[in-house]
N, C-alpha and C. Protein backbone atom coordinates (compact mmCIF):
# COMPACT_ATOMS: atom_id res chain seq x y z
N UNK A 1 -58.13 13.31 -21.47
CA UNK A 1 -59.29 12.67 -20.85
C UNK A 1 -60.53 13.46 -21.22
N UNK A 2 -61.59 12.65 -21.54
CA UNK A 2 -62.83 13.46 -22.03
C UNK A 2 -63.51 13.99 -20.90
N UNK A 3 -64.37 14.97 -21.26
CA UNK A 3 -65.34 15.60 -19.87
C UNK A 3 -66.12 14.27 -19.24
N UNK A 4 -65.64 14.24 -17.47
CA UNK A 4 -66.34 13.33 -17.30
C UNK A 4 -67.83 13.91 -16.46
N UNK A 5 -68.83 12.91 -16.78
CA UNK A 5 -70.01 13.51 -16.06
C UNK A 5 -70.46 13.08 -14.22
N UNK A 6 -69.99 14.15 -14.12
CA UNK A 6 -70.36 14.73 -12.35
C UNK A 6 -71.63 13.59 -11.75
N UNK A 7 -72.69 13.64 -12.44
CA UNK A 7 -73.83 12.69 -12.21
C UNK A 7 -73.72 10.93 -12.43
N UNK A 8 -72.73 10.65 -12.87
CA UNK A 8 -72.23 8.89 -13.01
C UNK A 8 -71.20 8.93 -11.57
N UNK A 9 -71.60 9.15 -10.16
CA UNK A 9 -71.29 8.89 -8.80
C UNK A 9 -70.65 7.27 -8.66
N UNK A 10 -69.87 6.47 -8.16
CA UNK A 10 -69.87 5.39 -7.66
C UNK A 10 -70.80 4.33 -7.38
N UNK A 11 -71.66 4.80 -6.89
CA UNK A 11 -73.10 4.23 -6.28
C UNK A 11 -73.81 3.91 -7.67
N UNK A 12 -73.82 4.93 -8.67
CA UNK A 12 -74.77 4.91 -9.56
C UNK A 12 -74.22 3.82 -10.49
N UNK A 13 -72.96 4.06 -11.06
CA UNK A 13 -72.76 3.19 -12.10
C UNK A 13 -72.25 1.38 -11.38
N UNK A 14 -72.55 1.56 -9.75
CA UNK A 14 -71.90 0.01 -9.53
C UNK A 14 -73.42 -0.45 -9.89
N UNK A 15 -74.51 0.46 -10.13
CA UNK A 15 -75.64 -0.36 -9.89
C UNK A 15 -76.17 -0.91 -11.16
N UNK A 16 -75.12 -0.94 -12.24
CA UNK A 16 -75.32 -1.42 -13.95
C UNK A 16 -74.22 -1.15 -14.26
N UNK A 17 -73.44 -2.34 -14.01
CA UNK A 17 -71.96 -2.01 -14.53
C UNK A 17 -71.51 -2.26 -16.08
N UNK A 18 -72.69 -3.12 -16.45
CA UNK A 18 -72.29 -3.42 -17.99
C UNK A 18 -72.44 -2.22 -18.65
N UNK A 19 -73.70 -1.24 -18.23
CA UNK A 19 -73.99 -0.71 -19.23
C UNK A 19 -73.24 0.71 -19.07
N UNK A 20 -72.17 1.05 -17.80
CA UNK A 20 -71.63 2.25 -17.84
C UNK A 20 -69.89 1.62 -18.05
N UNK A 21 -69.67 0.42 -18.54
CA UNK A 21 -68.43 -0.25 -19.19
C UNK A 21 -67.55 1.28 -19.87
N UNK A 22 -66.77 1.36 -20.21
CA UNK A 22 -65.89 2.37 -20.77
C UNK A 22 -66.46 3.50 -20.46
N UNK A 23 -66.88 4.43 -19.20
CA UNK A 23 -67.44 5.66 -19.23
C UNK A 23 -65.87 5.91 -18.48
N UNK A 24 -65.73 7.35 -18.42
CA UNK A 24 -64.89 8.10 -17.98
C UNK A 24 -65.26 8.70 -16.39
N UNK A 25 -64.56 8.19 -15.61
CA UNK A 25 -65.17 8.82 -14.27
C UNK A 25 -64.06 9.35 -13.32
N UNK A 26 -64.39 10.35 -12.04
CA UNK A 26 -63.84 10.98 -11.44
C UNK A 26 -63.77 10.23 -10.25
N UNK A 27 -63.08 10.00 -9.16
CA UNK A 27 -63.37 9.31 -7.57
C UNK A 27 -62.51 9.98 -6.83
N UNK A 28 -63.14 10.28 -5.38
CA UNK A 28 -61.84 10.34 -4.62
C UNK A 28 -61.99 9.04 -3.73
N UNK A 29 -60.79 8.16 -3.58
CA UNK A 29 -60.92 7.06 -3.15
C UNK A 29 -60.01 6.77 -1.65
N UNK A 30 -60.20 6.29 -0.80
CA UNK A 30 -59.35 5.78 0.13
C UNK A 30 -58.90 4.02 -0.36
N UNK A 31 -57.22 4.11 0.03
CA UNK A 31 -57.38 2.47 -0.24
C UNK A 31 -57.24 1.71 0.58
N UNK A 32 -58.02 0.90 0.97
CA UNK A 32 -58.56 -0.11 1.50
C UNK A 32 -57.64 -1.24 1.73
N UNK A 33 -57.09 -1.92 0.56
CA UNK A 33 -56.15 -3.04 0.59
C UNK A 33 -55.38 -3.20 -0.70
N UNK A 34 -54.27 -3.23 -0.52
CA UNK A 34 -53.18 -3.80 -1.64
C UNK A 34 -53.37 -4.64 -1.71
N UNK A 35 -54.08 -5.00 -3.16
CA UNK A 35 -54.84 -6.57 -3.48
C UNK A 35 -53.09 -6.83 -4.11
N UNK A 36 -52.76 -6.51 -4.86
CA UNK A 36 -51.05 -7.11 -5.68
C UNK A 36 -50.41 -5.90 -6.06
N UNK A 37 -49.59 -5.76 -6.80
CA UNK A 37 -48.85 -4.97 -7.35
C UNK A 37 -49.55 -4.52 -8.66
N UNK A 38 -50.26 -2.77 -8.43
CA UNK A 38 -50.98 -2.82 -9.73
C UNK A 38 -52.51 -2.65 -9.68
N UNK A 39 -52.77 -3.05 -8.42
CA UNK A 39 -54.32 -3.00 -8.39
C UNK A 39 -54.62 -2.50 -6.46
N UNK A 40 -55.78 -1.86 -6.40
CA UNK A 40 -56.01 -1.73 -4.79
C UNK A 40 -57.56 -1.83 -4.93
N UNK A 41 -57.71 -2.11 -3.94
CA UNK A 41 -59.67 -2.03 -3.52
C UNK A 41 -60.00 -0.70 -2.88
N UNK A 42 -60.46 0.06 -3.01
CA UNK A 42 -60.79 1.07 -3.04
C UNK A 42 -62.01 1.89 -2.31
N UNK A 43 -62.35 2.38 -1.20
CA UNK A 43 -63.82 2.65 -0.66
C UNK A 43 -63.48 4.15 -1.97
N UNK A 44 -64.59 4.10 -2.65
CA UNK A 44 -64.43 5.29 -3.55
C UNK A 44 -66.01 6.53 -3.89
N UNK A 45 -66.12 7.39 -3.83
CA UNK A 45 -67.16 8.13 -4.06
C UNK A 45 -67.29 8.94 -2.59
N UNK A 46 -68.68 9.21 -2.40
CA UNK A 46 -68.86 10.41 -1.23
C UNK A 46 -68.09 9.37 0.43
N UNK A 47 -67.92 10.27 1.36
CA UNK A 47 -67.68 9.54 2.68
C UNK A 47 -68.79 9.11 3.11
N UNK A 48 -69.69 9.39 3.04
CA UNK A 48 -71.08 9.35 3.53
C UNK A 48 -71.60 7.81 3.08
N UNK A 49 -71.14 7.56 1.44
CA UNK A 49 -71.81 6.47 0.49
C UNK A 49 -70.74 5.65 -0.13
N UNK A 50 -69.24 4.96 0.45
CA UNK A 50 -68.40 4.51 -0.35
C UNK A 50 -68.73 3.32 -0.57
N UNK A 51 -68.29 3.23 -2.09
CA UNK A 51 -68.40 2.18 -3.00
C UNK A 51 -67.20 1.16 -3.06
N UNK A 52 -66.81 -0.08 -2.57
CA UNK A 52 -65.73 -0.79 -3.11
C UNK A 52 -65.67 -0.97 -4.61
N UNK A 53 -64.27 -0.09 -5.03
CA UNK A 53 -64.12 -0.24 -6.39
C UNK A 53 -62.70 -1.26 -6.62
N UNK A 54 -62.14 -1.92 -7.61
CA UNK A 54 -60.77 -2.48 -8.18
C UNK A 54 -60.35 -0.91 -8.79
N UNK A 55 -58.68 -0.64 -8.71
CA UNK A 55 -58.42 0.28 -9.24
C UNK A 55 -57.33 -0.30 -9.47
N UNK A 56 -57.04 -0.25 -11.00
CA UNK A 56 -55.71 -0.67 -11.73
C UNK A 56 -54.92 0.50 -11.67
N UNK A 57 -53.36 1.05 -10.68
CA UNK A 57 -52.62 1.80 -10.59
C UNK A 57 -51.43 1.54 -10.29
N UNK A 58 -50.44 2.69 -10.24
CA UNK A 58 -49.04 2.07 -9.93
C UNK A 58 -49.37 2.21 -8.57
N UNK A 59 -49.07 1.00 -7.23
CA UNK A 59 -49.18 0.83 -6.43
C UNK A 59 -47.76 1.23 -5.51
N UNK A 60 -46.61 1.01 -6.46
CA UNK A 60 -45.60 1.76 -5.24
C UNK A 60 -45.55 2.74 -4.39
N UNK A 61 -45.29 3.02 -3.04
CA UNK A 61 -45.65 4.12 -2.52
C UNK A 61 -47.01 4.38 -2.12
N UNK A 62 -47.97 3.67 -1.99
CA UNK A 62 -49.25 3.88 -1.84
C UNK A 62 -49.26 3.21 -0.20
N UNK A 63 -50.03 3.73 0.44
CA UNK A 63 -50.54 2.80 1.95
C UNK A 63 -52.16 3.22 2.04
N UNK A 64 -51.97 1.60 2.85
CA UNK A 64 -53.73 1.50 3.60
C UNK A 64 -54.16 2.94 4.15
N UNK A 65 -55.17 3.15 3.82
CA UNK A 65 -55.71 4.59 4.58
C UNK A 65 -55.14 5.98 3.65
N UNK A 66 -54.64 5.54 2.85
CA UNK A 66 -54.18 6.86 1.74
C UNK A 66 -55.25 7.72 0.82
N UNK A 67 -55.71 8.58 1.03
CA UNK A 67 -56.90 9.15 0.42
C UNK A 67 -56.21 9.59 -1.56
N UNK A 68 -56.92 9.17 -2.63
CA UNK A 68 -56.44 9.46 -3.67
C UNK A 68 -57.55 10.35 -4.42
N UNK A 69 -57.43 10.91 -5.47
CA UNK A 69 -58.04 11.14 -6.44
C UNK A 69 -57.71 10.65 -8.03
N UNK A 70 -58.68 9.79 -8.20
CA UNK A 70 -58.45 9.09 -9.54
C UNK A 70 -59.58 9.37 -10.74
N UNK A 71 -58.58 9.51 -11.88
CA UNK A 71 -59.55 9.65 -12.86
C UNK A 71 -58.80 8.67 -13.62
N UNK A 72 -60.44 7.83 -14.61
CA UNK A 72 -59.87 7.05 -14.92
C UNK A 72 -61.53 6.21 -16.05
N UNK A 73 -60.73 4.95 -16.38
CA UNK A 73 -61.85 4.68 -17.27
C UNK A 73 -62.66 3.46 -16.35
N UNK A 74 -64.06 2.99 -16.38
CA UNK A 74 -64.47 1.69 -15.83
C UNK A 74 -64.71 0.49 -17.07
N UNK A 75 -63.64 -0.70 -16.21
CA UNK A 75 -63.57 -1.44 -17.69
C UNK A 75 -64.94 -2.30 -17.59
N UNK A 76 -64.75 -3.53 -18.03
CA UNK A 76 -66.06 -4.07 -18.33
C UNK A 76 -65.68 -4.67 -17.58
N UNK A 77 -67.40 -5.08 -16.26
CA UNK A 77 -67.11 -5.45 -14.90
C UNK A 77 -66.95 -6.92 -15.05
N UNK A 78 -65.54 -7.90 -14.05
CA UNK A 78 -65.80 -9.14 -13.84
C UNK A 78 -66.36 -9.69 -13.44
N UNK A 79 -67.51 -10.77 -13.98
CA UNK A 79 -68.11 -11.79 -13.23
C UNK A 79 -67.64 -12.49 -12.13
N UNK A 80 -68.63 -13.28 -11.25
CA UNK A 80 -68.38 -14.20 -10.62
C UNK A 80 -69.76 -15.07 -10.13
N UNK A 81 -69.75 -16.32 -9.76
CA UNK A 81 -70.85 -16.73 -9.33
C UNK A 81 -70.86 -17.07 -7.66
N UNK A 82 -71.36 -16.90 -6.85
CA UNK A 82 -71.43 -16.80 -5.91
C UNK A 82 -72.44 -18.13 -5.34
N UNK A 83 -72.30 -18.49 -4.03
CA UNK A 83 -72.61 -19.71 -3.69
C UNK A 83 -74.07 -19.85 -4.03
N UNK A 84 -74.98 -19.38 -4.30
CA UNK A 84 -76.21 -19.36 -4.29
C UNK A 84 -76.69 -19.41 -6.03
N UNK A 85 -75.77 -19.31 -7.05
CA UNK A 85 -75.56 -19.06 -8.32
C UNK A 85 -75.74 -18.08 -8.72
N UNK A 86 -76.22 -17.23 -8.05
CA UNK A 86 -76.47 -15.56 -8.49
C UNK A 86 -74.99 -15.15 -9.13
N UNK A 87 -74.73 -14.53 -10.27
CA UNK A 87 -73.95 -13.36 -10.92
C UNK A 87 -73.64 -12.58 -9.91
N UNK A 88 -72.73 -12.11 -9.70
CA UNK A 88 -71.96 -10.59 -8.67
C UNK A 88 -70.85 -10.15 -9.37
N UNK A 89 -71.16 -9.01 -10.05
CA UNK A 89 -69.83 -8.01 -10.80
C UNK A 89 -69.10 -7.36 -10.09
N UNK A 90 -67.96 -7.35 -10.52
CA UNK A 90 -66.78 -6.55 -9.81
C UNK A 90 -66.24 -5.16 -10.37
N UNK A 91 -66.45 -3.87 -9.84
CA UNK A 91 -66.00 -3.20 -10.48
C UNK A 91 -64.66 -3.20 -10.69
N UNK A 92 -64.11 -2.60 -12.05
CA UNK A 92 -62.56 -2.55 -12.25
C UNK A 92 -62.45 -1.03 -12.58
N UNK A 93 -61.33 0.07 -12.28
CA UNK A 93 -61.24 1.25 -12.90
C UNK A 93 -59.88 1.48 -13.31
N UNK A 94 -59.78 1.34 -14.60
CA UNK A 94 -58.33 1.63 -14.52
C UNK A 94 -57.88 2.90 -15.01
N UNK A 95 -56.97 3.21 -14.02
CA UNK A 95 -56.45 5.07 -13.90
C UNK A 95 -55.73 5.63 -14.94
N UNK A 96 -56.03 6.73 -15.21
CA UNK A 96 -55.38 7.56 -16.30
C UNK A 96 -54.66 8.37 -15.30
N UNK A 97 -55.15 9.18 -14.49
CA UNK A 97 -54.48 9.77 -13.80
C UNK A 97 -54.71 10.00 -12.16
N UNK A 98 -53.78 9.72 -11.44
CA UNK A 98 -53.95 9.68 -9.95
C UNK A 98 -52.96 10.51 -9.13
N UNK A 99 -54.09 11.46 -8.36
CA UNK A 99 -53.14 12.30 -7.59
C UNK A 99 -53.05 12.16 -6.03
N UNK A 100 -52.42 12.02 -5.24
CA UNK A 100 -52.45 11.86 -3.72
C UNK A 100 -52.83 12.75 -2.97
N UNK A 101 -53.97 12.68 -2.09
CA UNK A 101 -54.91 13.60 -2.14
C UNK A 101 -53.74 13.74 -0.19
N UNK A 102 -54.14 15.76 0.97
CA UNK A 102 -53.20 15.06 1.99
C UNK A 102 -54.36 14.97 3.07
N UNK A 103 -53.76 14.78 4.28
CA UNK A 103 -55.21 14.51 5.23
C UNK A 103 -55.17 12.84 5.60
């Protein structure tokens, strides 16, 4: 995994997701919800400032309220249009490596 940079926070890169597409980033994440097998929603970044992220991982063994640390890549965010027609991106991160954080 390449050096990732400390200053690309959650907050920062949900706020231009195209343009931080393939950066390498660090999170510690709580998960939120087992969207399927493979993926969780994620409150991820400071406690103070969490970000809902998608995190593509092996989900076995994982529960609601499980604090993780993931490193990992952000893919290129999914669209959607929303009732008003406005664009709303979704972040996606998918993990290189995830450790189970205890607490």
């Amino acid at each position: 995994m390449r050096t990732v940079n400390p200053r690309n926070t959650a907050n920062r890169v949900t706020g231009d997701l195209p343009y931080y597409a393939g950066t390498h980033v660090a999170y510690t994440c709580t998960v939120d919800e087992i969207v399927q097998a493979g993926l969780i929603l994620g409150q991820c970044g400071p406690e103070a400032e969490p970000v809902d992220l998608y995190v593509k991982l092996p989900t076995q063994q994982l529960r609601v309220g499980q604090r993780l640390r993931v490193l990992g890549i952000l893919e290129r965010p999914v669209p959607w249009t929303d009732i008003f027609g406005h664009t709303v991106y979704y972040a996606f991160v998918k993990a290189v490596f995830v450790d189970k954080l205890s607490g």
